[in-house]
Protein backbone atom coordinates (compact mmCIF):
# COMPACT_ATOMS: atom_id res chain seq x y z
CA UNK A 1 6.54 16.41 16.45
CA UNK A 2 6.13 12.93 14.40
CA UNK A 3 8.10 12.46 11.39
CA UNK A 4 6.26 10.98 8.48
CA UNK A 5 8.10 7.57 6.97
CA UNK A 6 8.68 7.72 3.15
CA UNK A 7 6.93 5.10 1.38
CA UNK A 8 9.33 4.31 -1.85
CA UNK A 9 6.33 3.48 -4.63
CA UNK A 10 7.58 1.34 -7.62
CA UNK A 11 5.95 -0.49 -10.21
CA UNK A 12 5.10 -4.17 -8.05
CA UNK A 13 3.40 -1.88 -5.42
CA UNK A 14 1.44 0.67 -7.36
CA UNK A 15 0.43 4.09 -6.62
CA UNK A 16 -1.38 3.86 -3.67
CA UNK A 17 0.13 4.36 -0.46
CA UNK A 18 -0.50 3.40 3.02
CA UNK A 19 -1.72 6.30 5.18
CA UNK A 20 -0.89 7.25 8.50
CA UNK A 21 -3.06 9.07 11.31
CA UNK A 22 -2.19 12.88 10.77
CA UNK A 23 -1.09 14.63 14.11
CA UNK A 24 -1.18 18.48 14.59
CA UNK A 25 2.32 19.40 13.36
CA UNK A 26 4.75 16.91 11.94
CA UNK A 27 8.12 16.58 9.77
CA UNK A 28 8.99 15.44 6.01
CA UNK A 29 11.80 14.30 4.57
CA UNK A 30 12.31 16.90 1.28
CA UNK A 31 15.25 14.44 -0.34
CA UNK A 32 16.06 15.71 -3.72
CA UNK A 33 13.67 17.94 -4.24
CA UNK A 34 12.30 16.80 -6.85
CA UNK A 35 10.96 13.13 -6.21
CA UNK A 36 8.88 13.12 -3.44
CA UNK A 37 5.06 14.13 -2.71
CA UNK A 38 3.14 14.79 0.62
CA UNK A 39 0.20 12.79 0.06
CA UNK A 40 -3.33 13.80 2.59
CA UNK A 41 -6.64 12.27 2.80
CA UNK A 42 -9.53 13.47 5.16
CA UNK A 43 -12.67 11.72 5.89
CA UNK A 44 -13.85 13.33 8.72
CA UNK A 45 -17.06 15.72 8.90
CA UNK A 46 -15.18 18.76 8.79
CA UNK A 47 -12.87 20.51 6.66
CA UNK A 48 -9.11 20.51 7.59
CA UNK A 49 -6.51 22.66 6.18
CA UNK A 50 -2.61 21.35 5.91
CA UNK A 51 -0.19 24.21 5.74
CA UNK A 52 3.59 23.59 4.99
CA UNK A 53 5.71 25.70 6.97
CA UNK A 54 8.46 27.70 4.96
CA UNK A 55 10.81 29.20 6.44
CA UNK A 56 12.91 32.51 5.11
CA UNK A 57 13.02 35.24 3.10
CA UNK A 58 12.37 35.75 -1.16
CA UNK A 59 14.87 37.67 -3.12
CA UNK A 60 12.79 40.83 -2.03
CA UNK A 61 13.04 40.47 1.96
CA UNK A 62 9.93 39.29 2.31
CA UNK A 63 9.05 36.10 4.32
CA UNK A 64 8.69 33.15 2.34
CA UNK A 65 4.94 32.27 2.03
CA UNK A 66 3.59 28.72 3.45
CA UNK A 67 1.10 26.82 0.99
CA UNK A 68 -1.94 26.04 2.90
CA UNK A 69 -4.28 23.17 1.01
CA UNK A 70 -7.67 22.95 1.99
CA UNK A 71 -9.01 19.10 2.18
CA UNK A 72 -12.67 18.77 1.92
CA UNK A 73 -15.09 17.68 3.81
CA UNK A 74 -15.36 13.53 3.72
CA UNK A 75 -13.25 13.55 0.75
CA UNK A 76 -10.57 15.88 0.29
CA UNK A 77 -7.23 14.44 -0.90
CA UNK A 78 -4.09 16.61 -1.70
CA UNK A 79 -0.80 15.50 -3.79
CA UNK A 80 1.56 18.12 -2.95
CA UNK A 81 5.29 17.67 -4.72
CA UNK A 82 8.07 18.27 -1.89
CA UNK A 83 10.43 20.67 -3.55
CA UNK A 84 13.86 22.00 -2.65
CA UNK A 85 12.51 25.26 -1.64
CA UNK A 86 10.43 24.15 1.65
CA UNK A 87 13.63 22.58 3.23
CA UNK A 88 14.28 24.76 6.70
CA UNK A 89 17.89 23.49 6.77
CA UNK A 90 17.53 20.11 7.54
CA UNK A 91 16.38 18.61 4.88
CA UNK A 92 12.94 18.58 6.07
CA UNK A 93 9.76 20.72 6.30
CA UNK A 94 7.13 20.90 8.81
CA UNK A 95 3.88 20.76 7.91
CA UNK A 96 0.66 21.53 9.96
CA UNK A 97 -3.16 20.16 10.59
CA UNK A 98 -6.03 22.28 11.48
CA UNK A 99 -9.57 21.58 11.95
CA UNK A 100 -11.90 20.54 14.40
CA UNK A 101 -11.09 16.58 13.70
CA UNK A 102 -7.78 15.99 12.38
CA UNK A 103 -7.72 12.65 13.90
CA UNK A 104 -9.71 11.96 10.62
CA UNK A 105 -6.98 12.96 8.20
CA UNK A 106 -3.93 10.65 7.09
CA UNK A 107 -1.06 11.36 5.40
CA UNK A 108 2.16 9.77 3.85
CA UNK A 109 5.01 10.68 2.14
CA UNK A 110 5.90 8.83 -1.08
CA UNK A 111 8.58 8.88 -3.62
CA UNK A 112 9.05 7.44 -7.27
């Protein structure tokens, strides 16, 4: 499993960041919670979904459900904040790839 390098953005560098090569299943940082965003981009021919694994239970027992983002064909781009609830313990959470090309997709993770 890859971990994904924060990217601090500030005012000199703008808001774009620098993308990486998305792998199948790979870790974030979750910091605060409250300052950081998983950024994804896919230009491949196919559509890829990203899933963020949470891990637990809600108040009620249940297991804690994992936000899956579809990213669309050519195109798709997701902002997804990072917050305090998705950390599995570490400070982290892993998030997923699937689709028939996700050597197509990039990600980073930023912060403000």
């Amino acid at each position: 499993m890859v971990a994904i390098p924060v990217q601090k953005l500030s005012v000199a560098t703008g808001l774009k960041p620098t993308l990486n090569a998305a792998v199948a299943s790979a870790t974030a940082e979750i910091g605060t919670g409250n300052n950081r965003f998983l950024v994804a981009k896919n230009t491949a021919g196919t559509i890829v979904t990203m899933t963020i694994d949470v891990v637990g239970n809600n108040d009620y027992g249940q297991p804690n459900p994992n936000p899956a983002y579809v990213l669309a064909i050519t195109s798709g781009e997701v902002w997804v904040p990072l917050v305090k609830q998705f950390n599995d313990g570490t400070g982290s959470v892993t998030v997923t790839f699937a689709g028939t090309t996700i050597a197509n997709t990039a990600v980073a993770l930023v912060e403000r």
